[in-house]
Protein backbone atom coordinates (compact mmCIF):
# COMPACT_ATOMS: atom_id res chain seq x y z
CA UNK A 1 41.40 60.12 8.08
CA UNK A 2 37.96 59.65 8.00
CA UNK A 3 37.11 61.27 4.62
CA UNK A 4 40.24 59.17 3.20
CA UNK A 5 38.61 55.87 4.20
CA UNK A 6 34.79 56.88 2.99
CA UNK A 7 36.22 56.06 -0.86
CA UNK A 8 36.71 52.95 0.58
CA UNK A 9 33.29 52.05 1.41
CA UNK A 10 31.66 53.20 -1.34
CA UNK A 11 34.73 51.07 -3.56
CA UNK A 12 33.19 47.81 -1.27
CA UNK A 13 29.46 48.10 -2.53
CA UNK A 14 30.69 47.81 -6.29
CA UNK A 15 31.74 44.41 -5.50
CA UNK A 16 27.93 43.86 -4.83
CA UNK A 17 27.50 43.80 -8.50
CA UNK A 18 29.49 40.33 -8.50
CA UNK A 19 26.93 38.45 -6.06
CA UNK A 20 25.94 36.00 -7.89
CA UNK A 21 29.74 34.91 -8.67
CA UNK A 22 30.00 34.46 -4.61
CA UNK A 23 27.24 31.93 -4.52
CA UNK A 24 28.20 30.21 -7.94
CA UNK A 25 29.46 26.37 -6.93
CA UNK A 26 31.22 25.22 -10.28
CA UNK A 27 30.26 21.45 -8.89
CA UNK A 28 26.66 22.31 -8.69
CA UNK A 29 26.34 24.05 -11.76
CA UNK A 30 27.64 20.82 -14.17
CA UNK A 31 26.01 18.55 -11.62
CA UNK A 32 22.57 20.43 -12.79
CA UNK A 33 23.34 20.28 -16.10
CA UNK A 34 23.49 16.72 -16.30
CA UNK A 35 20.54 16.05 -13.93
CA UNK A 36 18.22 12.87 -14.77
CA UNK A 37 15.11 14.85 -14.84
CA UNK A 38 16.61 17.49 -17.56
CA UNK A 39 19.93 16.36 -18.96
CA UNK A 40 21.52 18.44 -21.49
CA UNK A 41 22.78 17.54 -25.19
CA UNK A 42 26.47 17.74 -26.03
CA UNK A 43 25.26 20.94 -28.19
CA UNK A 44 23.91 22.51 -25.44
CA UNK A 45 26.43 21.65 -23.22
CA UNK A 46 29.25 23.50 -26.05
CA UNK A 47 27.53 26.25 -26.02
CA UNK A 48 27.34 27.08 -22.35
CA UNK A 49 30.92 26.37 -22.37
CA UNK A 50 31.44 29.29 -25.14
CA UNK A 51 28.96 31.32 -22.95
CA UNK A 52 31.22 30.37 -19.42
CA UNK A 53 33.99 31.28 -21.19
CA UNK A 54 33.25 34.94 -22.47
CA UNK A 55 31.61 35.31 -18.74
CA UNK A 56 35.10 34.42 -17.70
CA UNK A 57 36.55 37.23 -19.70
CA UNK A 58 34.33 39.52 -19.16
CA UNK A 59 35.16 39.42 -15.33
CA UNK A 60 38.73 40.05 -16.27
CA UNK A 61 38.10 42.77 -18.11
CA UNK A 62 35.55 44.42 -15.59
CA UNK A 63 37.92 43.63 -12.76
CA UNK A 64 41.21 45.36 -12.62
CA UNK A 65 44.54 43.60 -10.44
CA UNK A 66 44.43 46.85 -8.79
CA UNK A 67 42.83 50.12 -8.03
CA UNK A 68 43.90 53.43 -6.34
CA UNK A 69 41.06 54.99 -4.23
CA UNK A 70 41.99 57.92 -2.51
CA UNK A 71 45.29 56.97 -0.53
CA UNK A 72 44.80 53.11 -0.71
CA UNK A 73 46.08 50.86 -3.53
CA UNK A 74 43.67 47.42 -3.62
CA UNK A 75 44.90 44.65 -4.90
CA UNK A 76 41.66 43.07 -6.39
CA UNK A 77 43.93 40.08 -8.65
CA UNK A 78 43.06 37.72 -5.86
CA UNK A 79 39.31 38.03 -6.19
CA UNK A 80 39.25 38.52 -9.77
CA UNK A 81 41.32 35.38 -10.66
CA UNK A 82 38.50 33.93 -7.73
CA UNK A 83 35.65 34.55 -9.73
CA UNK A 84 37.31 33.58 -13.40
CA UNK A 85 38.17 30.57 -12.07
CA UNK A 86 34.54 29.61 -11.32
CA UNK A 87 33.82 29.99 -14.91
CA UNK A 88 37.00 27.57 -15.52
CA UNK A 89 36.56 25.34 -13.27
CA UNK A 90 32.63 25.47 -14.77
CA UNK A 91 34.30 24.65 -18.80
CA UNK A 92 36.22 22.32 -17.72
CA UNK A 93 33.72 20.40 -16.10
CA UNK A 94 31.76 20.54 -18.68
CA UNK A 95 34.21 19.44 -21.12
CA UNK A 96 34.80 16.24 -18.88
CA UNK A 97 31.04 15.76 -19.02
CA UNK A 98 30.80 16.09 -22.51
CA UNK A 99 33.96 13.29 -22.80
CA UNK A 100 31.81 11.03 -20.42
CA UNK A 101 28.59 11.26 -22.63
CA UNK A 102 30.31 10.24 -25.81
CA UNK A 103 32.61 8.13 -23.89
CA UNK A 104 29.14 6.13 -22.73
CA UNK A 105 27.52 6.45 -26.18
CA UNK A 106 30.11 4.66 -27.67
CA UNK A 107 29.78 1.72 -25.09
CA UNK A 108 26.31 1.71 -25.88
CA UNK A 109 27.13 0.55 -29.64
């Protein structure tokens, strides 16, 4: 039993690959991008939204729903879908914050 569960282990440290996705906070992350001291332009903003986005897919692709390792199936659609929707939660955000900027340029006029 004990060899069947080492598999296991080492299948645990390749989530240790993902640790900056655990301490990503979507909230924080726009919040910074729109900070007084360094606010970004609606261009910049796009284009981290194009960059969140392929981030996104790239941890679907990297992450399978599931994985067979020795006599265990994991189910790893839970944190997959955990960490894509970060990078979701992060676009959409961003989107909203790009809607607010023009939203308050055109009051400006």
């Amino acid at each position: 039993m004990e060899r069947a569960i080492l598999p296991l282990s080492d299948y645990v440290q390749t989530f240790s690959a993902f640790h900056k996705e655990n301490l990503l906070n979507p909230d924080k992350y726009v919040k910074e991008l729109d900070s007084i001291e360094n606010p970004k332009s609606p261009a910049e903003l796009r284009a981290d939204i194009y960059d969140n986005m392929k981030k996104e897919e790239q941890i679907r692709e990297l992450i399978p729903e599931s994985v067979a390792v020795s006599m265990f199936q994991i189910n790893c659609k839970d944190i997959r879908n955990f960490y894509a929707g970060k990078f979701q939660q992060i676009v959409e955000k961003e989107i909203k914050l790009i809607q607010q900027k023009a939203k308050d340029e055109t009051h400006k006029l």
